[in-house]
C-alpha atoms as a PDB file:
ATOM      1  CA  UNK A   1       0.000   0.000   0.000  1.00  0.00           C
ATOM      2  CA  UNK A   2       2.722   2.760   1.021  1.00  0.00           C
ATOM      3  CA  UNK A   3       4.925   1.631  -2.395  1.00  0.00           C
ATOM      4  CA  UNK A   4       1.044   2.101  -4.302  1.00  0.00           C
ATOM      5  CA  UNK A   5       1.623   5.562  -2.327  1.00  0.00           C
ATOM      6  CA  UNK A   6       5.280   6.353  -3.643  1.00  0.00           C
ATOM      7  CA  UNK A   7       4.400   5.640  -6.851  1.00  0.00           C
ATOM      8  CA  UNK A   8       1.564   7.696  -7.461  1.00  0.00           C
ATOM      9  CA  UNK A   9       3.179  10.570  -5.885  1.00  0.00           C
ATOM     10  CA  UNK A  10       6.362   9.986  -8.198  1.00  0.00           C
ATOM     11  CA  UNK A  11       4.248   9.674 -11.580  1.00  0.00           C
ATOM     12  CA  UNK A  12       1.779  13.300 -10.565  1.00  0.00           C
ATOM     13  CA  UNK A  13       5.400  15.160  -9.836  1.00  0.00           C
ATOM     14  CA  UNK A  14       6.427  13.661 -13.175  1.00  0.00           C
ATOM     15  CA  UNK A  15       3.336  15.001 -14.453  1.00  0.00           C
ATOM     16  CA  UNK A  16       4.137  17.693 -12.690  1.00  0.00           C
ATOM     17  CA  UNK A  17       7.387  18.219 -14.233  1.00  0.00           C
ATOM     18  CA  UNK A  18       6.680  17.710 -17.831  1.00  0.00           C
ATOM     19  CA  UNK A  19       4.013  19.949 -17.950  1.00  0.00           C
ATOM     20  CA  UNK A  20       5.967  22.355 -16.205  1.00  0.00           C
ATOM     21  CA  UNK A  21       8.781  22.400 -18.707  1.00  0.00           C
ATOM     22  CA  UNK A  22       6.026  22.243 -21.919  1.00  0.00           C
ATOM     23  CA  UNK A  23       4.778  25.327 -20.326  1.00  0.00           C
ATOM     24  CA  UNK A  24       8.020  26.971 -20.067  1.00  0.00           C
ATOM     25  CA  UNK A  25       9.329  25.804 -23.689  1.00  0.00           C
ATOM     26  CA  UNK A  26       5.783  27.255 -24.802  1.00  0.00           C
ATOM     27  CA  UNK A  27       6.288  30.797 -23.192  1.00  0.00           C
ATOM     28  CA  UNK A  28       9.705  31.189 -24.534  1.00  0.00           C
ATOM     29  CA  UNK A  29       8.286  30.276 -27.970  1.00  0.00           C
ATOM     30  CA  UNK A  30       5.511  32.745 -27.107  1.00  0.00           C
ATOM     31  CA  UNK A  31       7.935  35.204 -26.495  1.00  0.00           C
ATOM     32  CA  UNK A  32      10.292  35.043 -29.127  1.00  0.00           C
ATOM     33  CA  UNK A  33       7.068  34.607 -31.480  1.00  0.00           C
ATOM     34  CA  UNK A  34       5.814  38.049 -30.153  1.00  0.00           C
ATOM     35  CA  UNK A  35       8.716  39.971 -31.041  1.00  0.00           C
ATOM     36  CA  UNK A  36       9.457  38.384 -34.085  1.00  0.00           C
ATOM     37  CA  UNK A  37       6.388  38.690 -35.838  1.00  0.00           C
ATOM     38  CA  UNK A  38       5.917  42.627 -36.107  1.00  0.00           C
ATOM     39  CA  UNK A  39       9.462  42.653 -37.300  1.00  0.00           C
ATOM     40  CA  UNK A  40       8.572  40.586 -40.288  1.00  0.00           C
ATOM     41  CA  UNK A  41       5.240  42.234 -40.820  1.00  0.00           C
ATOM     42  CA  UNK A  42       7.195  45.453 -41.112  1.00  0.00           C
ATOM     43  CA  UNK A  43       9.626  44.010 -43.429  1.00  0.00           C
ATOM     44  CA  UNK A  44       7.204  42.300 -46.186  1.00  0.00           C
ATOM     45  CA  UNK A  45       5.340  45.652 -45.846  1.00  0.00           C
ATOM     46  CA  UNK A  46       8.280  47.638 -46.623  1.00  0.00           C
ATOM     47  CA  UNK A  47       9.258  44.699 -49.544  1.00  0.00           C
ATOM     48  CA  UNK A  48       5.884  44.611 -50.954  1.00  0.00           C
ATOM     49  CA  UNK A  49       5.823  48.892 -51.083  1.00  0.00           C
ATOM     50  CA  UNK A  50       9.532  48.488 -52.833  1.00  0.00           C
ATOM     51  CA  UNK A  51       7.874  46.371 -55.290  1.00  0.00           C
ATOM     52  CA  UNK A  52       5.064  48.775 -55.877  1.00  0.00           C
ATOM     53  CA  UNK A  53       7.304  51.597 -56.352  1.00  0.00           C
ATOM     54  CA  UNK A  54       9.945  49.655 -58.707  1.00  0.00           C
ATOM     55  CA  UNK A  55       6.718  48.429 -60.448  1.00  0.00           C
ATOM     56  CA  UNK A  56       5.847  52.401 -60.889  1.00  0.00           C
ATOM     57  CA  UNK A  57       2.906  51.750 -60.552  1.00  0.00           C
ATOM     58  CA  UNK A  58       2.187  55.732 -59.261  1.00  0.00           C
ATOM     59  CA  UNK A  59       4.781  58.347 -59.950  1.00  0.00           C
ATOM     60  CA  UNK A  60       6.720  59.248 -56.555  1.00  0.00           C
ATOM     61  CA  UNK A  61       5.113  62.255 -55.967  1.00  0.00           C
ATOM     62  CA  UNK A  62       2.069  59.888 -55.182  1.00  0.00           C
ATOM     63  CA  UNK A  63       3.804  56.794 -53.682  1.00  0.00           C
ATOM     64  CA  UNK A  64       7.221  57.970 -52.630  1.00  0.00           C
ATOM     65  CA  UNK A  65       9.680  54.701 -52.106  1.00  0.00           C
ATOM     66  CA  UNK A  66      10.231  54.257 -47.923  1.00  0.00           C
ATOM     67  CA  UNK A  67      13.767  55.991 -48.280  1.00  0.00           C
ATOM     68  CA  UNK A  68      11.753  59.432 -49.422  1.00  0.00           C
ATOM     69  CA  UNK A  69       9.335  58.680 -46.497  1.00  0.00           C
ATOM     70  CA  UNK A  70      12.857  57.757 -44.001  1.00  0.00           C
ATOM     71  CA  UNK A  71      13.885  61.002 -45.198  1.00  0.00           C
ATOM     72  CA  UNK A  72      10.605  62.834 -44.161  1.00  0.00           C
ATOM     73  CA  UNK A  73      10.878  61.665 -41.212  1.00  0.00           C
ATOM     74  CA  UNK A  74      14.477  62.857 -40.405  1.00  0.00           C
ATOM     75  CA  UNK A  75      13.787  66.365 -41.937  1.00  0.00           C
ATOM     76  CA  UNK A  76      11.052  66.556 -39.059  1.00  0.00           C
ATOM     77  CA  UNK A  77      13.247  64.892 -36.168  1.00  0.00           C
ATOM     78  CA  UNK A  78      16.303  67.153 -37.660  1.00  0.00           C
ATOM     79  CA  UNK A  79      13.480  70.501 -37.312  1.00  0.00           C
ATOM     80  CA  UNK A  80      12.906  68.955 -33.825  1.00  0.00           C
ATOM     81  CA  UNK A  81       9.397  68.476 -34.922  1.00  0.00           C
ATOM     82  CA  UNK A  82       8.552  64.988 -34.797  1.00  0.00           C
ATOM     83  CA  UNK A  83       9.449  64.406 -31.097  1.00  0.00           C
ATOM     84  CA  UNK A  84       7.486  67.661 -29.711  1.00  0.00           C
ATOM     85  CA  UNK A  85       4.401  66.603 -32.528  1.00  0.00           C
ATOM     86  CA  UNK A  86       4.419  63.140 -30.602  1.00  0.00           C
ATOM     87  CA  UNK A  87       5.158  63.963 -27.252  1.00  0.00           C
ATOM     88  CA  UNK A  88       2.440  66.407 -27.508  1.00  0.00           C
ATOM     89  CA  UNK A  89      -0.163  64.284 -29.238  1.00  0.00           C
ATOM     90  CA  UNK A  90       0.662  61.308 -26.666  1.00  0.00           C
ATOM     91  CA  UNK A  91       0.265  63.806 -23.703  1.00  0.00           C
ATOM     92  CA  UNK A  92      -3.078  64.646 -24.729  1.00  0.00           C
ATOM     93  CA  UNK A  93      -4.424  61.682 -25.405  1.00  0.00           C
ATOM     94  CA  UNK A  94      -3.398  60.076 -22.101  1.00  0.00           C
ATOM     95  CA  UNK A  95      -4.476  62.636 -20.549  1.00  0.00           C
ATOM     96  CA  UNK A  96      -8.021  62.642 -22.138  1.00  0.00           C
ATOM     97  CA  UNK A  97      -7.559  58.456 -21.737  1.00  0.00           C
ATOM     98  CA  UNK A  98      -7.469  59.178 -17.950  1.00  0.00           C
ATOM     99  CA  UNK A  99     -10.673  61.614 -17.971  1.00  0.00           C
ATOM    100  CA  UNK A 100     -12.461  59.778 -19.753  1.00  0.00           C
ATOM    101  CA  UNK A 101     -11.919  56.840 -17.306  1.00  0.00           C
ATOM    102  CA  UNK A 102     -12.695  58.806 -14.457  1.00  0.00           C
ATOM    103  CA  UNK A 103     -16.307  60.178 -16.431  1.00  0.00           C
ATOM    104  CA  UNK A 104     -16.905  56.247 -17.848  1.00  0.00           C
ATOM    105  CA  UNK A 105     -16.708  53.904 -14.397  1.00  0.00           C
ATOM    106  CA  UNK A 106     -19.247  55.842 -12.548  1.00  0.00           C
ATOM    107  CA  UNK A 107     -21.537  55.518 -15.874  1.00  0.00           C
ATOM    108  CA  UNK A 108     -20.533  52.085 -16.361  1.00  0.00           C
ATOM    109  CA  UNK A 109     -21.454  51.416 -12.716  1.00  0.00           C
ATOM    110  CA  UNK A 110     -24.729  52.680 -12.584  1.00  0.00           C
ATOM    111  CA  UNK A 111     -25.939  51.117 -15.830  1.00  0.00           C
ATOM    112  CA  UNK A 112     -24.764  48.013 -15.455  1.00  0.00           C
ATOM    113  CA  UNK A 113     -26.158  47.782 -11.838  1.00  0.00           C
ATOM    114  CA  UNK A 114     -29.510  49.308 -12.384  1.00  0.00           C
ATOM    115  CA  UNK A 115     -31.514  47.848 -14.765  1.00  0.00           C
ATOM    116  CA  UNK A 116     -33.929  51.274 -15.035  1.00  0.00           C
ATOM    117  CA  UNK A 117     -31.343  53.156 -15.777  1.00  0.00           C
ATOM    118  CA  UNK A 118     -29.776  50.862 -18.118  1.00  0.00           C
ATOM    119  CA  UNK A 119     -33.363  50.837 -20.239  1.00  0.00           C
ATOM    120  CA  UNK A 120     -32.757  54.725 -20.979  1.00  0.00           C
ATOM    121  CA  UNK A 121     -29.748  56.040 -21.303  1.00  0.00           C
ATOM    122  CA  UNK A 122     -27.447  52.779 -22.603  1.00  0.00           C
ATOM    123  CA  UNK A 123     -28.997  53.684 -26.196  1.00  0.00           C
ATOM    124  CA  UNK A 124     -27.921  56.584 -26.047  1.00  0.00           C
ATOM    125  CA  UNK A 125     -24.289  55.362 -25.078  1.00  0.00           C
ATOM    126  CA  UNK A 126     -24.350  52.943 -27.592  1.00  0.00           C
ATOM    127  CA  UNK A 127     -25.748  55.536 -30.415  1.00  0.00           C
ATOM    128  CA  UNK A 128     -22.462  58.139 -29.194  1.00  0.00           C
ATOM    129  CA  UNK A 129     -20.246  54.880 -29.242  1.00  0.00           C
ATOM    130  CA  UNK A 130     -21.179  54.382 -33.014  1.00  0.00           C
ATOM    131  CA  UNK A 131     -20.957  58.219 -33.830  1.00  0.00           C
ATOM    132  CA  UNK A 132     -17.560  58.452 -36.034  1.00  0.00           C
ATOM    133  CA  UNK A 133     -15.814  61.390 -33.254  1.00  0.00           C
ATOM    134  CA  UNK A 134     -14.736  63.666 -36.197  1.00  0.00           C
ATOM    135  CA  UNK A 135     -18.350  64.238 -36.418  1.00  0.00           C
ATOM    136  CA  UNK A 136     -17.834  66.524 -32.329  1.00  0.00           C
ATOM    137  CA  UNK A 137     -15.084  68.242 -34.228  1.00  0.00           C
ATOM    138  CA  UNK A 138     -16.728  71.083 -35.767  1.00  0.00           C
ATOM    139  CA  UNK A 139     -19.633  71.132 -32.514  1.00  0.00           C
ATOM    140  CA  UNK A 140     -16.246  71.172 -30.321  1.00  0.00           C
ATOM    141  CA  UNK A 141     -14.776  74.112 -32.152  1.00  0.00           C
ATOM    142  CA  UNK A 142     -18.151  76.190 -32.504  1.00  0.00           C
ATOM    143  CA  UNK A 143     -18.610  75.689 -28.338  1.00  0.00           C
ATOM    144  CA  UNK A 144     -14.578  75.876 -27.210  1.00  0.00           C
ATOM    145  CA  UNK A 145     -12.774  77.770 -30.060  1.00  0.00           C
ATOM    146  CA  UNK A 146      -9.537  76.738 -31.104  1.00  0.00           C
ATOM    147  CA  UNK A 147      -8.149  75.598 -27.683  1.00  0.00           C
ATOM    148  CA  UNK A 148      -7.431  72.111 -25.752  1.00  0.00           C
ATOM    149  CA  UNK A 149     -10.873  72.026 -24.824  1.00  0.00           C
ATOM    150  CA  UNK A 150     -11.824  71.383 -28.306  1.00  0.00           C
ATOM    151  CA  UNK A 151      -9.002  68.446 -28.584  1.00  0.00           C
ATOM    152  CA  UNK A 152     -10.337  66.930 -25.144  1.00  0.00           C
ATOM    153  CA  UNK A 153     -13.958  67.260 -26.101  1.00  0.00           C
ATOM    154  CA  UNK A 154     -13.830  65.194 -28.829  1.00  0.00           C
ATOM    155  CA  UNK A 155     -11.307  62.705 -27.200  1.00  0.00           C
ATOM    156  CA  UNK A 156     -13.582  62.168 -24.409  1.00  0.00           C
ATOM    157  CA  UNK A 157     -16.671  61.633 -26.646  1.00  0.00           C
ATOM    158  CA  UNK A 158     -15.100  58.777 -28.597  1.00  0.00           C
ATOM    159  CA  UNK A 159     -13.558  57.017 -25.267  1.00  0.00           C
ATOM    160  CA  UNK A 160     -16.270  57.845 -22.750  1.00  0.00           C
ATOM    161  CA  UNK A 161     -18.822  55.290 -24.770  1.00  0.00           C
ATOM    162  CA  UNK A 162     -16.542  52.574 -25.393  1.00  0.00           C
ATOM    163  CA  UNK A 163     -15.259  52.162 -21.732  1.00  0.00           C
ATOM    164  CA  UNK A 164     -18.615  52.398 -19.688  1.00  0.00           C
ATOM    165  CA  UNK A 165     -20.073  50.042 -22.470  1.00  0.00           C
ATOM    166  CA  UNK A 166     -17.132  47.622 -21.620  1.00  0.00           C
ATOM    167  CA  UNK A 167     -17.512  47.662 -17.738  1.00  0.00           C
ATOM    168  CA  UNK A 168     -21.676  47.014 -18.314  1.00  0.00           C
ATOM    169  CA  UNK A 169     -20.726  44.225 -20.627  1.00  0.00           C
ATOM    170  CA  UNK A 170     -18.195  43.053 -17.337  1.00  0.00           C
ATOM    171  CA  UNK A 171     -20.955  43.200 -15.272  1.00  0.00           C
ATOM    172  CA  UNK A 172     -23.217  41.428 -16.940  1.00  0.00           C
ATOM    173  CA  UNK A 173     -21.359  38.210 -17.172  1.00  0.00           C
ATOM    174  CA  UNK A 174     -20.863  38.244 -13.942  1.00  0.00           C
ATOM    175  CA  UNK A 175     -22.483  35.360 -11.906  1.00  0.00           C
ATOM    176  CA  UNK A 176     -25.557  36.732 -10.117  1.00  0.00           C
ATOM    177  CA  UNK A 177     -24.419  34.224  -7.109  1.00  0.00           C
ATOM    178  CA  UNK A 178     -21.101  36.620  -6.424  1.00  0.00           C
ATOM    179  CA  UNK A 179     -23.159  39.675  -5.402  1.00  0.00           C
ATOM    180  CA  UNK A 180     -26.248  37.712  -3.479  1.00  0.00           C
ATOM    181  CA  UNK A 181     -23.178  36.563  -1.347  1.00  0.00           C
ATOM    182  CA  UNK A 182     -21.786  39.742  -0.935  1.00  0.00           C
ATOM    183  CA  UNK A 183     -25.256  40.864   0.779  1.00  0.00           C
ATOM    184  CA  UNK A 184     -25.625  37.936   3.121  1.00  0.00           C
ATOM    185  CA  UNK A 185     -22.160  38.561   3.966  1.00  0.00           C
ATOM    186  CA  UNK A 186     -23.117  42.872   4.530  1.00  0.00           C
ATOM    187  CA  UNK A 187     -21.317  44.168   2.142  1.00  0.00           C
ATOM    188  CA  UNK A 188     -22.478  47.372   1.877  1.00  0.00           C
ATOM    189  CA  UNK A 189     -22.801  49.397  -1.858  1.00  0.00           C
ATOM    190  CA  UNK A 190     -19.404  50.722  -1.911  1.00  0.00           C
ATOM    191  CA  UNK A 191     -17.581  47.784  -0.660  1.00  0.00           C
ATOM    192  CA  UNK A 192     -19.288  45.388  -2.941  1.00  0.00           C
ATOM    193  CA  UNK A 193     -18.299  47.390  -5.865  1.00  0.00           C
ATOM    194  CA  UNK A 194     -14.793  47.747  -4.973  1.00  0.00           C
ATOM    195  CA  UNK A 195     -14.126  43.740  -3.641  1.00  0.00           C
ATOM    196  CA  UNK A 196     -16.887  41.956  -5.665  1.00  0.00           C
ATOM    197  CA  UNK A 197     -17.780  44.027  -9.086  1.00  0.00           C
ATOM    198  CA  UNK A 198     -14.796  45.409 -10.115  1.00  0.00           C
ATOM    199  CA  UNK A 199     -12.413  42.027 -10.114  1.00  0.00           C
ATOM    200  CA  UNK A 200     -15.112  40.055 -11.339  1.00  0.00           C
ATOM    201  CA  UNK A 201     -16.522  42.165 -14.228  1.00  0.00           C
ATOM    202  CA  UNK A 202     -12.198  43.275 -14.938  1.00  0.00           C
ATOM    203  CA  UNK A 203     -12.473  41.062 -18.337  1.00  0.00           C
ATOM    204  CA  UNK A 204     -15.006  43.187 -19.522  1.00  0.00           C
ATOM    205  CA  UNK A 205     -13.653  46.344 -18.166  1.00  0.00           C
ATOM    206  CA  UNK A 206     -10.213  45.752 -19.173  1.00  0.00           C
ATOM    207  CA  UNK A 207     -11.964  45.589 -23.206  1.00  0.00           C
ATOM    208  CA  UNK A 208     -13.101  48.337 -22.965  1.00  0.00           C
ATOM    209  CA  UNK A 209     -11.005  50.456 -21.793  1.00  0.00           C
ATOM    210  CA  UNK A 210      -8.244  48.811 -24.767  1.00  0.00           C
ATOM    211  CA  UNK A 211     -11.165  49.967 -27.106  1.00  0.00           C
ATOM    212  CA  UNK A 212     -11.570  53.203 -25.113  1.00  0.00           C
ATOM    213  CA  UNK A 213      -7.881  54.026 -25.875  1.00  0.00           C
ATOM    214  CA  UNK A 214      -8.144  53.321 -29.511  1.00  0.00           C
ATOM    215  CA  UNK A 215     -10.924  55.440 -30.057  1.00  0.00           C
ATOM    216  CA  UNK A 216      -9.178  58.176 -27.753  1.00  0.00           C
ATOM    217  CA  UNK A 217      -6.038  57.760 -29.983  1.00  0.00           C
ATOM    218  CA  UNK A 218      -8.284  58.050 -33.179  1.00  0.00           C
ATOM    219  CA  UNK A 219     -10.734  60.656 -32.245  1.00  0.00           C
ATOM    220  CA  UNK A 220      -7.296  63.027 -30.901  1.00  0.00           C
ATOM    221  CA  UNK A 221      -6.034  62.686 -34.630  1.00  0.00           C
ATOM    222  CA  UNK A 222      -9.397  63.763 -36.010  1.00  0.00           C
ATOM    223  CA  UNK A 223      -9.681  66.487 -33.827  1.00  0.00           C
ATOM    224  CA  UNK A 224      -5.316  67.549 -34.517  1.00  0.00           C
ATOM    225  CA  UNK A 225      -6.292  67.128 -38.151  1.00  0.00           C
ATOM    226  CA  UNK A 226      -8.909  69.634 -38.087  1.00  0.00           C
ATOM    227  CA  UNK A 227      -8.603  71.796 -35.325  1.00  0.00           C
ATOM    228  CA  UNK A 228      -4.799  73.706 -36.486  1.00  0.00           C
ATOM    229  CA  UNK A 229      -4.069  76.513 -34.338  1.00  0.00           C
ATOM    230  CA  UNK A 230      -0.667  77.721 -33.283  1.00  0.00           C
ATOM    231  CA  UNK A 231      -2.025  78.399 -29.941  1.00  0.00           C
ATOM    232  CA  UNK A 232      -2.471  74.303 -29.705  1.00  0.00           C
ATOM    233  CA  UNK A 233       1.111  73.536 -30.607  1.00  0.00           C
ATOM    234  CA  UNK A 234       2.211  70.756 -32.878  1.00  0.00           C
ATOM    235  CA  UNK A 235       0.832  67.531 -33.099  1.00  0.00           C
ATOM    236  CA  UNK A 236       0.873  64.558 -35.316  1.00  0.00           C
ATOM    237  CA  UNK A 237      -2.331  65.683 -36.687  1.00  0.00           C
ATOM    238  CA  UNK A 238      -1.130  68.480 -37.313  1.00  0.00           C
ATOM    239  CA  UNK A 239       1.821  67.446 -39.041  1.00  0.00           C
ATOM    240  CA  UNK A 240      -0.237  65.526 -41.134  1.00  0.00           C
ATOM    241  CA  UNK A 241      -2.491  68.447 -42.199  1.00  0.00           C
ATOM    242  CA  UNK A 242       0.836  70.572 -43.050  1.00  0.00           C
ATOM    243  CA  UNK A 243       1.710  67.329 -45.023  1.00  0.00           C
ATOM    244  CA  UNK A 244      -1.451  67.222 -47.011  1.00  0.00           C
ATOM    245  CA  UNK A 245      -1.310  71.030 -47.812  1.00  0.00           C
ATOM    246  CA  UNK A 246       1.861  71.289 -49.249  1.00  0.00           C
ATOM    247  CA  UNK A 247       1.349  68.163 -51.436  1.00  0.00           C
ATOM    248  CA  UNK A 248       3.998  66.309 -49.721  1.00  0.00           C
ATOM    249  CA  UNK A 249       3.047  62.522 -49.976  1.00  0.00           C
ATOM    250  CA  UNK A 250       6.202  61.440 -48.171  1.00  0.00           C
ATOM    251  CA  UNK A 251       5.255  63.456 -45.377  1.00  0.00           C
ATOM    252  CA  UNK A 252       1.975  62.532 -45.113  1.00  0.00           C
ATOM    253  CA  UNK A 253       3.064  58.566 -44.932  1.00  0.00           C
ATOM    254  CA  UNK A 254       5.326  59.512 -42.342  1.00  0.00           C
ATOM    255  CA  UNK A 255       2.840  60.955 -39.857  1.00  0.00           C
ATOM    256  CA  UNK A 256       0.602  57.850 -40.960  1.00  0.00           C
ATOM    257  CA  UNK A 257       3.434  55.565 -39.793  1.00  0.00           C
ATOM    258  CA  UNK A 258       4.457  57.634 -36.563  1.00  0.00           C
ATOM    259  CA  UNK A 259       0.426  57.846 -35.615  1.00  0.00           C
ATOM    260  CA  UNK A 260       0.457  53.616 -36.099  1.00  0.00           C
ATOM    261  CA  UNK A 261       3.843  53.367 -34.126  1.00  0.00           C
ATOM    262  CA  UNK A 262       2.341  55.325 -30.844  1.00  0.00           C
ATOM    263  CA  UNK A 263      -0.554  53.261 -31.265  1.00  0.00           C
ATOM    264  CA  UNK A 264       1.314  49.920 -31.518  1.00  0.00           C
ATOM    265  CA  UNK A 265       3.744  51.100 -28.921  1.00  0.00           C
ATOM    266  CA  UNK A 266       0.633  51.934 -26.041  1.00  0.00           C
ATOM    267  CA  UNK A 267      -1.060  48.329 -26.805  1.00  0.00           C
ATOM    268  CA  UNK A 268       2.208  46.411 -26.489  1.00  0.00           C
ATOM    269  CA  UNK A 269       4.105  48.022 -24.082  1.00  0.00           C
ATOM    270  CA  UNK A 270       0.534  48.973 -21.532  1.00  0.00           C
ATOM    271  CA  UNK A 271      -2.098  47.048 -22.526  1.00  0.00           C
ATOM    272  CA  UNK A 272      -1.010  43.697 -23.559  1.00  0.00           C
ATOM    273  CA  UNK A 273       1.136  42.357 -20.226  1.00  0.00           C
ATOM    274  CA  UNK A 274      -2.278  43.982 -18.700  1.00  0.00           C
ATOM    275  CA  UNK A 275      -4.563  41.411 -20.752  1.00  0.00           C
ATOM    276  CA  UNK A 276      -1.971  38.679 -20.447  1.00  0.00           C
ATOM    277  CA  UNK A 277      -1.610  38.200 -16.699  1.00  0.00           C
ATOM    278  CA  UNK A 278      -5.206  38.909 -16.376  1.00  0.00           C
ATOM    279  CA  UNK A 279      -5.811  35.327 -18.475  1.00  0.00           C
ATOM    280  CA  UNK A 280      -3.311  33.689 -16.330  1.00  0.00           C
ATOM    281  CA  UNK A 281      -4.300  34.554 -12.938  1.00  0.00           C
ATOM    282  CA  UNK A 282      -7.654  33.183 -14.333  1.00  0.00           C
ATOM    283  CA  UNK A 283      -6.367  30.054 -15.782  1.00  0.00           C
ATOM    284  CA  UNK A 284      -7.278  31.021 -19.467  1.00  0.00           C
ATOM    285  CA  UNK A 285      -3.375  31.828 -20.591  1.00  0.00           C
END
């Protein structure tokens, strides 16, 4: 009996074992498959565009070849206009990203937990979440003028839906058996939110506040694009409009690419280790 014993525990730590170093084996290959994989995007982009343009299929004055668009780019970063244009655009939109978090959970809370309220207003958050946001531009520039308010306006109206939407969709999957033991167990409103509703609807949250920041991100280049003051400063946008107005194709691709990169950059570098422990801590990753 006691050998039947031994041998059972030997063969689950062997189980043990192997799956422990499959895991391990599979993360590095996750890894390595992570960063390798945007690098070779990027290059058959760039080879496939290098084909176009030896192809001629457009003159370059339409489709510049990527060293015209390299050289764009250093023109602006020699001007010391690409890094203030970024800065400035990522600055903003973070900072509108972090408003529009602090306007969205309270509205995300109260719909989701109140079915009354939920009836008549989450049309109307789903109708401003399907709104394209360069439609608040000229509204935002009519009621604010040419100023930040106008940028944050419009920033907040494209990320304010998307987030609350998110957290209501969180709370709804969550099982209805998590907050009737909360009660028995007197939690009180606040205290249920914060131990009970927040972790369990984070999933859902956590969407939408990834879709929250793209729309931010997307809405603050509408808004850049259209909204050119000197008073605002440079901006990506911005640097796209100049791009567009003097005819300058390379230009224009360059601010595309920069506006992609900061995008990219925010989802891989904030948002993804974010989503990733989130599915392991609950066993899905």
């Amino acid at each position: 009996m006691d050998n039947s014993n031994i041998d059972l525990s030997k063969f689950s730590a062997g189980l043990d074992a192997l799956e422990s170093g499959t895991s391990r084996k599979r993360n590095k290959f996750a890894s390595l498959l992570n960063f390798v994989a945007p690098v070779l995007a990027v290059i058959l982009v760039i080879l496939i565009w290098q084909i176009a343009v030896y192809l001629k299929f457009k003159p370059d004055y339409i489709l510049p070849t990527p060293s015209q668009v390299w050289a764009s780019l250093q023109n602006q970063w020699n001007q010391g206009l690409l890094w203030h244009s970024a800065t400035n655009s990522l600055r903003r939109g973070v900072q509108g990203f972090l408003i529009a978090i602090v306007i969205a959970t309270p509205i995300g809370l109260a719909l989701g937990l109140n079915k009354m309220a939920r009836a008549i207003f989450r049309p109307i958050l789903t109708g401003l979440q399907q709104l394209p946001s360069v439609a608040w531009v000229p509204a935002s520039i009519i009621w604010f003028g040419l100023s930040n308010a106008t940028i944050y306006a419009v920033v907040l109206l494209g990320a304010v839906p998307s987030i609350a939407n998110g957290l209501i969709s969180g709370i709804d999957q969550i099982p209805r058996i998590y907050l009737k033991v909360g009660k028995v167990l007197g939690a009180k409103r606040l205290v249920s939110i914060r131990h009970i509703v927040l972790p369990a609807a984070w999933p859902g949250y956590l969407s939408g506040l990834e879709q929250g920041w793209a729309f931010a991100w997307r809405s603050l280049m509408a808004a850049e694009l259209i909204a050119v003051s000197p008073a605002l400063g440079p901006g990506l946008g911005q640097m796209l409009d100049t791009g567009r107005q003097l005819g300058d194709m390379s230009l224009v691709l360059a601010a595309i690419f920069v506006i992609m990169l900061v995008g990219v950059l925010i989802e891989r570098v904030f948002f993804a280790p974010i989503r990733n422990r989130t599915l392991r801590n609950r066993g899905l990753g």
